[in-house]
Structures are given as structure tokens and as C-alpha cells.
Protein backbone atom coordinates (compact mmCIF):
# COMPACT_ATOMS: atom_id res chain seq x y z
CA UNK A 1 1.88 -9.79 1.32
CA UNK A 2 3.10 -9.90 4.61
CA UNK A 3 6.38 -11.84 3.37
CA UNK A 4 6.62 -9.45 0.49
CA UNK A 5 7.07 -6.38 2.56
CA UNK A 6 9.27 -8.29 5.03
CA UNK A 7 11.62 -8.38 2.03
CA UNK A 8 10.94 -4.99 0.97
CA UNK A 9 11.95 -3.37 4.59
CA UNK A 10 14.91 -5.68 5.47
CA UNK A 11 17.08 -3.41 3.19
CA UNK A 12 16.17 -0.55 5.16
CA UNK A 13 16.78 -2.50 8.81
CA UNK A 14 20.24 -3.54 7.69
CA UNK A 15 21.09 -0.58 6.37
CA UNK A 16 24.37 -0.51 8.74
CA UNK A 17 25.24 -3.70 7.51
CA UNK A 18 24.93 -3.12 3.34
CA UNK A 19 27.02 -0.25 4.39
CA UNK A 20 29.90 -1.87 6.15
CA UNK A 21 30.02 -4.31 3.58
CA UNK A 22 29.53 -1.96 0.49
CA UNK A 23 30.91 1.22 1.38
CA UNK A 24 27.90 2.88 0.75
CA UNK A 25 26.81 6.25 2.24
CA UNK A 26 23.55 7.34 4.10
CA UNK A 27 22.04 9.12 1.53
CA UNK A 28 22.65 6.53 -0.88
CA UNK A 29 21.11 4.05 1.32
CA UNK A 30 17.83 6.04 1.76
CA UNK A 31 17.63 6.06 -1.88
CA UNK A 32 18.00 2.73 -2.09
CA UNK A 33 16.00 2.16 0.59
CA UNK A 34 12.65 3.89 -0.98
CA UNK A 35 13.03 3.47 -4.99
CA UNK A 36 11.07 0.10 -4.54
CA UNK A 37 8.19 2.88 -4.12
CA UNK A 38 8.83 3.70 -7.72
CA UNK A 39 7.99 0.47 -8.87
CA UNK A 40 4.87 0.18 -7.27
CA UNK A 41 3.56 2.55 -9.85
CA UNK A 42 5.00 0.16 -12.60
CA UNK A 43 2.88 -2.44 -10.73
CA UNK A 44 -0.40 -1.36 -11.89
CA UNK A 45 0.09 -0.02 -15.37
CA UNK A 46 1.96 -3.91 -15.98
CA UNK A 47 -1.11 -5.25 -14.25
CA UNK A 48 -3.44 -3.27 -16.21
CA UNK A 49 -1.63 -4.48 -19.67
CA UNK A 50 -3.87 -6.70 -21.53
CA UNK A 51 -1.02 -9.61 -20.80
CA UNK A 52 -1.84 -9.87 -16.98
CA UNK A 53 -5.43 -8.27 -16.66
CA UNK A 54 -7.05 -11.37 -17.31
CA UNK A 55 -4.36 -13.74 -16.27
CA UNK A 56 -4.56 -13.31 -12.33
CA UNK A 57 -2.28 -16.08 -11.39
CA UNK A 58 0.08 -14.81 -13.59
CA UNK A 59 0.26 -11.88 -12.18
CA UNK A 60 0.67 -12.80 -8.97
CA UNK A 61 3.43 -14.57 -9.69
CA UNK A 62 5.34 -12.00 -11.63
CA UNK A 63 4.89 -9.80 -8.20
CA UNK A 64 6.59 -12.82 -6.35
CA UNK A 65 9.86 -13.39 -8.59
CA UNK A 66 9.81 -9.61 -9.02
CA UNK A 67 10.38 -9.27 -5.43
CA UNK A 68 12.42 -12.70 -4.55
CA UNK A 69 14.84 -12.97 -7.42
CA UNK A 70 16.32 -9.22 -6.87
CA UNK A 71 16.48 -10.47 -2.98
CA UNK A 72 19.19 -13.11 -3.79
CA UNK A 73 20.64 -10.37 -5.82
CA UNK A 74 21.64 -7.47 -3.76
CA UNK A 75 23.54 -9.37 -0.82
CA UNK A 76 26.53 -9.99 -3.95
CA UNK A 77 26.23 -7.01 -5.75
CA UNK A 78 27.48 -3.83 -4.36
CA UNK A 79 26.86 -1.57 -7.51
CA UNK A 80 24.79 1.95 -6.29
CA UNK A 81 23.06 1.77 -9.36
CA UNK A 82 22.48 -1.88 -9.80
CA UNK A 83 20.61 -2.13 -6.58
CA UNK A 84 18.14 0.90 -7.22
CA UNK A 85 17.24 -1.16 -10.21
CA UNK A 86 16.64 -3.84 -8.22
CA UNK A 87 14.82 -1.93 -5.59
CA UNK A 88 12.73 -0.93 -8.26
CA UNK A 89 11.96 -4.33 -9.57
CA UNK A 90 10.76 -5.23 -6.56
CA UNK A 91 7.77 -3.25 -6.01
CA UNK A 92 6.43 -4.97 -8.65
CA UNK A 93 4.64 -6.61 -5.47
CA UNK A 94 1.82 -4.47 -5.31
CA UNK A 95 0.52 -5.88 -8.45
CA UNK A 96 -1.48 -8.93 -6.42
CA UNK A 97 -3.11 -5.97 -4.70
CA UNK A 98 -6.16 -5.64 -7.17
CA UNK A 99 -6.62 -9.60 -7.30
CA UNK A 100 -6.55 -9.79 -4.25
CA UNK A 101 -8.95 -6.41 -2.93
CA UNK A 102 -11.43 -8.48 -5.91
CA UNK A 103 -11.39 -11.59 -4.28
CA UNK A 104 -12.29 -10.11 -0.88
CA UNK A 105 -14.84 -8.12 -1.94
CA UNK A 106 -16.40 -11.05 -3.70
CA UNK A 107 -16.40 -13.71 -1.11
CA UNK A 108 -16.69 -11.23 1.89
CA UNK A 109 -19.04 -8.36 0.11
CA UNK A 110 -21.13 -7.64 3.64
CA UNK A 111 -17.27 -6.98 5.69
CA UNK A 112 -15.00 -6.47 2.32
CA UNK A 113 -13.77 -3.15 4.11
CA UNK A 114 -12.21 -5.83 6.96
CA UNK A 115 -11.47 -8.75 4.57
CA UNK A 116 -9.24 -6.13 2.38
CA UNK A 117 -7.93 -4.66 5.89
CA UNK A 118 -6.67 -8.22 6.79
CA UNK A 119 -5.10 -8.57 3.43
CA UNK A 120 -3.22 -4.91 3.27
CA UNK A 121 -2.30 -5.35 7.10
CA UNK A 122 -0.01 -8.10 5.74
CA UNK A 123 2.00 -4.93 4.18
CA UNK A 124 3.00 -3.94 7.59
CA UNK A 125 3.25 -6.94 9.42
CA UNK A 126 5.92 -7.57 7.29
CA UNK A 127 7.62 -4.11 8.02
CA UNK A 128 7.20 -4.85 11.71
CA UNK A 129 9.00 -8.47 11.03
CA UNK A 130 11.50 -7.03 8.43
CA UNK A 131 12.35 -4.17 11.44
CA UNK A 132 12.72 -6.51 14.82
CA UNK A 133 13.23 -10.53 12.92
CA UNK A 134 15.81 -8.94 10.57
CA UNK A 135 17.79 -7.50 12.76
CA UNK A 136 18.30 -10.26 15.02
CA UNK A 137 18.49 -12.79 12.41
CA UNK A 138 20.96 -10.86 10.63
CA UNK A 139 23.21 -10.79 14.00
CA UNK A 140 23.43 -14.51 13.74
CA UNK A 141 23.38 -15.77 10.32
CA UNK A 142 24.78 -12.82 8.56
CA UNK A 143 22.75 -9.79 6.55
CA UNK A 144 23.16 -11.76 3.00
CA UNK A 145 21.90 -15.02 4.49
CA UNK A 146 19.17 -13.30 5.96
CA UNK A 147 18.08 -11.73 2.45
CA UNK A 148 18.13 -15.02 0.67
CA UNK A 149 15.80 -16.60 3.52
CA UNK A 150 13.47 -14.14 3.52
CA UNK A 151 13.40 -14.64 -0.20
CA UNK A 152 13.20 -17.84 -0.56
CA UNK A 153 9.90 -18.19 1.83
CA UNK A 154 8.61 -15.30 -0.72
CA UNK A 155 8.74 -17.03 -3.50
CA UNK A 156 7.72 -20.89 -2.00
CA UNK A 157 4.31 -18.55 -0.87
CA UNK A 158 4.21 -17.12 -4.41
CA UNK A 159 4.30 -20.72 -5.93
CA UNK A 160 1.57 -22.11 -3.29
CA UNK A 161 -0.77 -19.38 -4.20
CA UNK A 162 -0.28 -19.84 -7.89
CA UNK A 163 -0.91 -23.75 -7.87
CA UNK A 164 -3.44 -23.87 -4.80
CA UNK A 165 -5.95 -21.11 -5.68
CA UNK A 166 -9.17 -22.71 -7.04
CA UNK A 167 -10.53 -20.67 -10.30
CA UNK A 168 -13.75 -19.69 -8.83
CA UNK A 169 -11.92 -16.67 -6.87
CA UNK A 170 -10.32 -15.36 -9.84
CA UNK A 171 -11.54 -12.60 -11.61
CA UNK A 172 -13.12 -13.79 -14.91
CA UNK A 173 -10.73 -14.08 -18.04
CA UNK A 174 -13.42 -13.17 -20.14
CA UNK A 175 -16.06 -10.35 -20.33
CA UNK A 176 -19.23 -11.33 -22.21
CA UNK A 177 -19.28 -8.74 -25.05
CA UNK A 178 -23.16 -7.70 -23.73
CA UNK A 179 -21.74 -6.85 -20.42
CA UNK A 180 -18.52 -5.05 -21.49
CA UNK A 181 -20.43 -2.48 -23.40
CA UNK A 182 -21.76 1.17 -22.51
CA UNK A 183 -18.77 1.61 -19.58
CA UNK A 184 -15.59 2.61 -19.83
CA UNK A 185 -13.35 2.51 -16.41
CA UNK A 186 -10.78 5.23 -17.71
CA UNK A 187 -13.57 7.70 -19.33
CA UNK A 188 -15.57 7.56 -15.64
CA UNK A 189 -15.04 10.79 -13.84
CA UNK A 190 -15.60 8.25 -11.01
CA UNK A 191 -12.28 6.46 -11.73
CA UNK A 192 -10.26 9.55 -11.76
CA UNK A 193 -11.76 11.41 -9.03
CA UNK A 194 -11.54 8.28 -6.23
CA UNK A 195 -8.25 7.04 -7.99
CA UNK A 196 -6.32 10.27 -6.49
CA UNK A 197 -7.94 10.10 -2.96
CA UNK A 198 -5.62 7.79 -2.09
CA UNK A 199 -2.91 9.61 -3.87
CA UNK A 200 -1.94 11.80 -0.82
CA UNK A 201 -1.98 8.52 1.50
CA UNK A 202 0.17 6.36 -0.46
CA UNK A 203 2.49 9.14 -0.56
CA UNK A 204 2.39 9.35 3.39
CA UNK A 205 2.75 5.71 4.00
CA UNK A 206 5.51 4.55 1.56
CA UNK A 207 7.01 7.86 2.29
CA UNK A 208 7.25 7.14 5.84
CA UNK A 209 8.03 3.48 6.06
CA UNK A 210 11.65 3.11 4.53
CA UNK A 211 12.68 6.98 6.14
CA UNK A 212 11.10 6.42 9.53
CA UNK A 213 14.62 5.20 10.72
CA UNK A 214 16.47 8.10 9.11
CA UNK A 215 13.92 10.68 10.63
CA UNK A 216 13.80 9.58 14.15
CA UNK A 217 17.61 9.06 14.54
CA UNK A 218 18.33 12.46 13.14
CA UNK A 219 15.51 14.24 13.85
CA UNK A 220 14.82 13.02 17.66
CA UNK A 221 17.85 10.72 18.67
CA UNK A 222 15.46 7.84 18.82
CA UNK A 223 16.34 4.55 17.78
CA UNK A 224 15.39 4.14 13.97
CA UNK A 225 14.75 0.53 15.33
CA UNK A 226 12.01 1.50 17.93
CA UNK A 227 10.46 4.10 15.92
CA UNK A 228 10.00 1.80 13.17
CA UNK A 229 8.53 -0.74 15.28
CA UNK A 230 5.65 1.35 16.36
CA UNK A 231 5.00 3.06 13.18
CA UNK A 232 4.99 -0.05 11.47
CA UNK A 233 2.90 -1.53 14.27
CA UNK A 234 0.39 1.00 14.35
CA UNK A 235 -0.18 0.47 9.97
CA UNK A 236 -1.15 -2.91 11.01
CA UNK A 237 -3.76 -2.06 13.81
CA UNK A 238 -5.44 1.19 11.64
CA UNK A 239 -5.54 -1.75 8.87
CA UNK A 240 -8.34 -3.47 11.07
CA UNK A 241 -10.04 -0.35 12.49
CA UNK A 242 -12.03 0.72 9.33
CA UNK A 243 -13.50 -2.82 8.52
CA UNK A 244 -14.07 -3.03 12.34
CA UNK A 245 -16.37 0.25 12.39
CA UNK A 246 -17.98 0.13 9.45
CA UNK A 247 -18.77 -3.76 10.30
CA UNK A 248 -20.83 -2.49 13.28
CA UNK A 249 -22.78 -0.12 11.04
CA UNK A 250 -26.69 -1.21 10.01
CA UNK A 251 -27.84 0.42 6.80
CA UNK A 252 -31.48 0.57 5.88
CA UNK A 253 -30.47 0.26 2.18
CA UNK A 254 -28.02 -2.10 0.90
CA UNK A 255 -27.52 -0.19 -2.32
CA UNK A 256 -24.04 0.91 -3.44
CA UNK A 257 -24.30 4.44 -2.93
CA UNK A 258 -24.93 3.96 0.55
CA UNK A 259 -22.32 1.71 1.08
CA UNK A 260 -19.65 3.67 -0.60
CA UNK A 261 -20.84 7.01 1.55
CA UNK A 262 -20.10 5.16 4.70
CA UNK A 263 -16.67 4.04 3.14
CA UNK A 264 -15.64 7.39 1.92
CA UNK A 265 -16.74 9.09 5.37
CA UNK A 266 -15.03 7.17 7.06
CA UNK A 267 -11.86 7.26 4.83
CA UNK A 268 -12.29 11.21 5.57
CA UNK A 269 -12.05 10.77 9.40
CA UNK A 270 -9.34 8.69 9.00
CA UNK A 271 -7.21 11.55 7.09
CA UNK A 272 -8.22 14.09 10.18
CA UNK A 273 -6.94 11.42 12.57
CA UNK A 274 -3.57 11.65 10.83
CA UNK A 275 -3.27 15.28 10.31
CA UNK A 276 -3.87 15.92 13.66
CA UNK A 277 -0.55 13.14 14.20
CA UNK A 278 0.97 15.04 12.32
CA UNK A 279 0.61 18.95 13.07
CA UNK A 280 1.20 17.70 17.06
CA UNK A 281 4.55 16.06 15.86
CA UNK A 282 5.27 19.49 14.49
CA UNK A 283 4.89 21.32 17.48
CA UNK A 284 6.28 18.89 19.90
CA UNK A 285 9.73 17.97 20.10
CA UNK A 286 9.57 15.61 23.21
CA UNK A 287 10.93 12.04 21.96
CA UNK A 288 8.67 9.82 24.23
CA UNK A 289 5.66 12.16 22.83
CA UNK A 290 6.66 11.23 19.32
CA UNK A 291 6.43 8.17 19.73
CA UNK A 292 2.67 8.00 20.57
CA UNK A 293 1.74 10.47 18.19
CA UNK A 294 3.33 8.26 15.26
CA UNK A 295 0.34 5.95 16.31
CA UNK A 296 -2.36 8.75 15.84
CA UNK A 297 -0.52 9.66 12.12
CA UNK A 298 -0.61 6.47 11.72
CA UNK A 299 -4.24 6.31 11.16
CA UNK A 300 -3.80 7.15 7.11
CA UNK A 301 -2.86 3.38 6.60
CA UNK A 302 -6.87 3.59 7.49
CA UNK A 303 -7.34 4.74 4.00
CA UNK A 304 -5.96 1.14 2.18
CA UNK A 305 -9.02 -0.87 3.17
CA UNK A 306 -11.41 1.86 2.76
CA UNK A 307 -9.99 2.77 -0.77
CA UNK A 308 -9.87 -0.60 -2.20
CA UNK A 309 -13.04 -1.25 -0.57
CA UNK A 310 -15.06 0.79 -3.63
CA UNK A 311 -13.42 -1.38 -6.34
CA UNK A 312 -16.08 -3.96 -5.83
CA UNK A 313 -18.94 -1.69 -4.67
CA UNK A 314 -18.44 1.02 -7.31
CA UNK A 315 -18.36 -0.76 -10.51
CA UNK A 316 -19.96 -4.35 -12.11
CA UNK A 317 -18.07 -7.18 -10.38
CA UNK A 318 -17.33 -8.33 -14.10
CA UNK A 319 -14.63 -5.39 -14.91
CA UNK A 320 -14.16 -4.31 -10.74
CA UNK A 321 -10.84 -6.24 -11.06
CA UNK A 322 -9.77 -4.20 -14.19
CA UNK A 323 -10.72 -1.06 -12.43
CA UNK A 324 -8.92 -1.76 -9.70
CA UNK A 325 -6.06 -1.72 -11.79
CA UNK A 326 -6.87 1.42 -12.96
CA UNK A 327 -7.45 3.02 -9.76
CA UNK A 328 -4.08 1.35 -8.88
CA UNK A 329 -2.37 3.44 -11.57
CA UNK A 330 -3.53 6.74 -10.45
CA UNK A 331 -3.53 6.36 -6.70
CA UNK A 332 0.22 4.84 -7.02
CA UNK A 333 1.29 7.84 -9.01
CA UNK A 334 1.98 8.77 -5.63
CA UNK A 335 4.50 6.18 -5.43
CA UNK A 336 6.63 7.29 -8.40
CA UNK A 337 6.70 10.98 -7.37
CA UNK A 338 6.44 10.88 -3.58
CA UNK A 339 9.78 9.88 -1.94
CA UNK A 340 11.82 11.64 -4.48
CA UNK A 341 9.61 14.41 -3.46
CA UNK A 342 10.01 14.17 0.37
CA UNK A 343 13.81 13.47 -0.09
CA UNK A 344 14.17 17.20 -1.44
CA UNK A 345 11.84 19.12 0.73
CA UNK A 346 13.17 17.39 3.59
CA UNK A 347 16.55 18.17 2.83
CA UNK A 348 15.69 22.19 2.78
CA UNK A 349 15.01 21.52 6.68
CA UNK A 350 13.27 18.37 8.46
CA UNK A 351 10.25 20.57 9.38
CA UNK A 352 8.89 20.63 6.46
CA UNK A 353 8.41 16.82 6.31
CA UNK A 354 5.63 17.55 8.66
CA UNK A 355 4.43 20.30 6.97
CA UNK A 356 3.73 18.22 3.67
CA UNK A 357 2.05 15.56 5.58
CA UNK A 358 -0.38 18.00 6.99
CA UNK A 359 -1.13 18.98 4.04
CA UNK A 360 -1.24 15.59 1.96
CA UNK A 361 -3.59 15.10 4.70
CA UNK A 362 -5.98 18.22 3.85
CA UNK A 363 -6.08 17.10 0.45
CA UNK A 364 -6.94 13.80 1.06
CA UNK A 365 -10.02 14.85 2.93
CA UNK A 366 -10.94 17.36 0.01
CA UNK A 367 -10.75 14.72 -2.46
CA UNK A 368 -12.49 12.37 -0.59
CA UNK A 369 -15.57 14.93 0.10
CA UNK A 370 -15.61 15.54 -3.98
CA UNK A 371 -15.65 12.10 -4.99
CA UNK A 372 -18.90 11.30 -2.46
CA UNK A 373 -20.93 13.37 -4.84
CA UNK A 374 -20.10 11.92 -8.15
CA UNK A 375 -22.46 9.13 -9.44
CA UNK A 376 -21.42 5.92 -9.09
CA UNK A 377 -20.33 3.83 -12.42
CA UNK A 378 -22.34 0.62 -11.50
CA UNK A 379 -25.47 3.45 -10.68
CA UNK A 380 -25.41 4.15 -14.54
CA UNK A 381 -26.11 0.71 -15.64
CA UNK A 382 -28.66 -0.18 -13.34
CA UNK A 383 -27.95 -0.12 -9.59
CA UNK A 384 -31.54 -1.72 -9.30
CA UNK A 385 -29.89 -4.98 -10.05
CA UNK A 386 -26.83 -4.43 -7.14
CA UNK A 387 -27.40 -5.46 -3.78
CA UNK A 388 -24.74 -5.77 -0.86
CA UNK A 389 -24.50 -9.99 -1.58
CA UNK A 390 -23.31 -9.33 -4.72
């Protein structure tokens, strides 16, 4: 994951470069920069197809040449429209995401919430790489040499994982036809309800990570470099801090309601957290204040763990890999919709970038409140059989 998003950012760090060489302008380079957003939605509706959902490896490694093969690409192509494609291919990567949230909560099922955290934090450890190594690599081996590095480690990784993973932390390729009966994951008001509480912090996060840059140079005279950095910095500690807290907690049940409760509550603070960021970036327009607020808005990354968290608490472990993948499709909706949103609010006035991330933020919490009363799908079937080491 982490090498994965390394790739992903590294357009958006050498942005001055693939414009020097190209001739391309800004706004066409923030395009570029987020449509890989876009096919993060394409992810999980692929992954969800009956061709991958029981074929984890292969899924895995379409994310990998999905997001390596366009990497060799762009550095020798300099067609606008040709790269967006490309840019779209590649967030194909997201489609390991339910795999790997499954295995997790499976082999970790008393600190999933920290074991997923670990696993998403890779996201932004890569943005933090692809935003300081990038640059600096790129100043001494070129920016198309860099690219085809970064790619090549991506898909070496993708191979390893696809040949070294031992089959008994897959998800099964087969449902016995007594256990796939009396559930379905899309006609659960469950699915659809907890699917879009994520939906408003998807749209923050891969919102904010390729325009960060563009925001803070225009915005505040800040280098896009530094701002990045933190913000990207920040993703990677809030990735921890959930896992961390809810590690620490001692229930006197280990049923699944309680479990998810203490998920979804604190998925709720963690949307506060970042609307407060967020409305104090709005009123302040000190630089050096900016800066440490983007570590208090950062707190929606928060929401990853905590969201993927329910997967394997919410539903039989049997089909919690194929809901994943459906809660994939309607959280990342946000991802198809969600830059190309931003792009044109922000461009009536930069204010109101804030303004919709205050109120992503309010729904989020709303969302998340509504889906902690709605019965469980694994409490239908007989929650007397769950218990946390499952």
C-alpha cells in the first residue's frame, strides 16, 4: 500500500517537472493529479465482480499492474488525455483494500481496528515518501527515472505478495450453500447505511491529498511541499490513533454489537476532531496556524480503520470479504464524484473548500449516529454463535 500511494502522489510532487517537460498547464495538472480518485470507485465494483471476489490473489495483483504499468507510461507520453486515463487506471489500487481489512480482522479480531490502521497508514506513508523522496530523487536522476523506480518496486511487492501469501489468510473461494443462504449483503439496510459513513471522509481525504499543494501555495503562500508533508504526515499518525484507543477499551461483552458501538463512536469523534480543523482553518488566515490545524483536520483519516473495522464484526466472516466489497462501492462513490466536485466549488472562491469540509464533516457524524441503531447483519443469523475470537 504504502508503495502504491508513493506512485499515486509522485505525479502530484513533480508536477513542475511534467510541466516543463509537457507543456502542460496548472489546471490540467490538478486534474491529472486527482482522476486516479475516480478509479478507486472502479476498484470495488471490479473487485466485487464475480471474476475477482473469490480470487483474492488475483485481485491483488490486478491493483499492482494497474498502478505500475501506467507508471512506466506517463514519463513518455505527454497526451492530456492519455494520462487522465492512466491516472484513472491506477486507482485500481484500492481494490487489495477489502482483502486485506479481511485478513486483519481475521488474524487480529481482538485489535483489527489497529491491524487495519497499520495497513491503511501505508496509504499515507507513501504520500509522505512520494512528497519529500520524490522530489529529491527526481533532482538527481530525473522525474521519468524516478516514475519507473517507484514502479518497478510496486510491482516486485505486488508479485511477492501474490506468490508468498499462504492460503489460510485468504478469504474462502467458496461459500457452503447452507451458509450463503437467508443474507443478502446488498438487500441489508446495514450495508447501505454504514457504506455511506465513510462517503463524506473519502471525499475529504482523496480530496485533499493530490490539491493540498495547489491550496496552500495559492491560498496561503506556503510551500505545497511542506504543507503536504504534514498533512500527509498527520493521515499516517490518526491511522494508529483509533486502533490505539479502542485497544485500551475493556468490554464486559464481547458480542458484535458492542464492539461495533465502540467503533462507530469513536468514528463519530473522529469527524468532530476534523470539523473543528476545519471551521478554525476558515477563520484563520495565519500560515504557521494552518499548518497545525491541518493536523487536527487531519483526524478524518481516523475514519479508514474504524470503517473497515465493521466488515469483519458486522457480518459472517464467510461473506465479510464480499461485503467489504460492497461497502467499498458505496463509500468510494465518494471517489468518483468528490474531486470533480471540489474542483468547481473551489473555483467559485477558495473559501468554500472549507465550507464543504465542514459540512462533509456534519454529515459524517449524522450518518454515523443512524447506522449505530440499525441491527447488525451477523445479529440476524445468530449473534449467539459470534464472539470477539472469531
Amino acid at each position: 500500500m504504502s508503495f502504491n500511494f508513493t506512485v499515486l502522489t509522485l505525479f502530484s510532487s513533480l508536477s513542475k517537472h511534467i510541466s516543463l517537460t509537457f507543456g502542460l498547464s496548472i489546471e490540467n495538472l490538478k486534474w491529472s493529479a486527482s482522476a486516479f480518485t475516480i478509479g478507486i470507485f472502479f476498484a470495488f465494483l471490479v473487485g466485487h465482480s464475480r471474476y475477482f471476489e473469490y480470487e483474492p490473489r488475483l485481485g491483488v495483483l490486478v491493483a499492482g499492474l494497474a498502478v505500475s504499468i501506467p507508471q512506466f507510461l506517463i514519463p513518455f507520453i505527454g497526451d492530456f488525455m492519455v494520462i487522465i486515463a492512466l491516472r484513472i487506471l491506477q486507482g485500481l489500487a484500492m481494490a487489495a483494500i477489502p482483502i486485506f481489512s479481511y485478513q486483519a480482522g481475521t488474524v487480529f479480531p481482538r485489535h483489527r481496528t489497529l491491524a487495519i490502521g497499520i495497513i491503511v497508514s501505508g496509504i499515507f506513508i507513501g504520500g509522505f515518501l512520494g512528497s519529500t523522496l520524490g522530489p529529491e530523487l527526481a533532482l538527481r536522476i530525473g522525474w521519468r527515472l524516478t516514475f519507473i523506480v517507484f514502479g518497478l518496486i510496486t510491482l516486485i511487492l505486488t508479485l511477492a505478495y501474490v506468490v508468498l501469501i499462504p492460503g489460510k489468510y485468504l478469504p474462502p473461494k467458496k461459500v457452503p450453500v447452507k451458509e450463503g443462504k437467508g443474507l443478502s449483503i446488498w438487500r441489508e439496510k446495514f450495508t447501505i447505511i454504514w457504506g455511506f459513513t465513510f462517503f463524506p471522509g473519502l471525499w475529504i481525504v482523496f480530496t485533499l491529498a493530490p490539491l493540498i499543494h495547489f491550496i496552500s501555495e495559492s491560498m496561503y503562500r506556503i510551500s505545497g511541499t511542506l504543507s503536504s508533508t504534514i498533512l500527509e504526515s498527520s493521515y499516517i499518525v490518526w491511522s494508529y490513533i483509533p486502533g490505539i484507543a479502542l485497544a485500551f477499551l475493556r468490554h464486559s461483552r464481547s458480542d458484535a454489537k458492542t464492539l461495533f458501538r465502540s467503533v462507530a463512536i469513536t468514528q463519530s469523534i473522529l469527524y468532530v476532531l476534523s470539523m473543528i480543523g476545519a471551521l478554525l482553518i476558515l477563520l484563520t488566515h495565519n500560515p504557521t496556524l494552518f499548518l497545525a490545524l491541518l493536523i487536527i483536520l487531519a483526524a478524518v483519516q481516523g475514519t479508514g480503520p474504524t470503517f473497515w473495522s465493521v466488515q469483519t464484526i458486522a457480518y459472517p466472516k464467510h461473506i465479510s470479504h464480499r461485503a467489504g466489497y460492497a461497502l467499498g462501492v458505496i463509500s468510494n462513490s465518494a471517489a468518483l464524484v468528490g474531486p470533480i466536485a471540489t474542483l468547481l466549488i473551489s473555483s467559485l472562491g477558495p473559501t468554500n473548500i472549507w465550507l464543504l469540509i465542514i459540512t462533509l464533516n456534519i454529515v459524517g457524524i449524522v450518518i454515523t449516529l443512524v447506522g449505530m441503531r440499525i441491527k447488525l447483519p451477523i445479529e440476524k443469523i445468530g449473534s449467539r454463535t459470534y464472539s470477539i475470537s472469531s
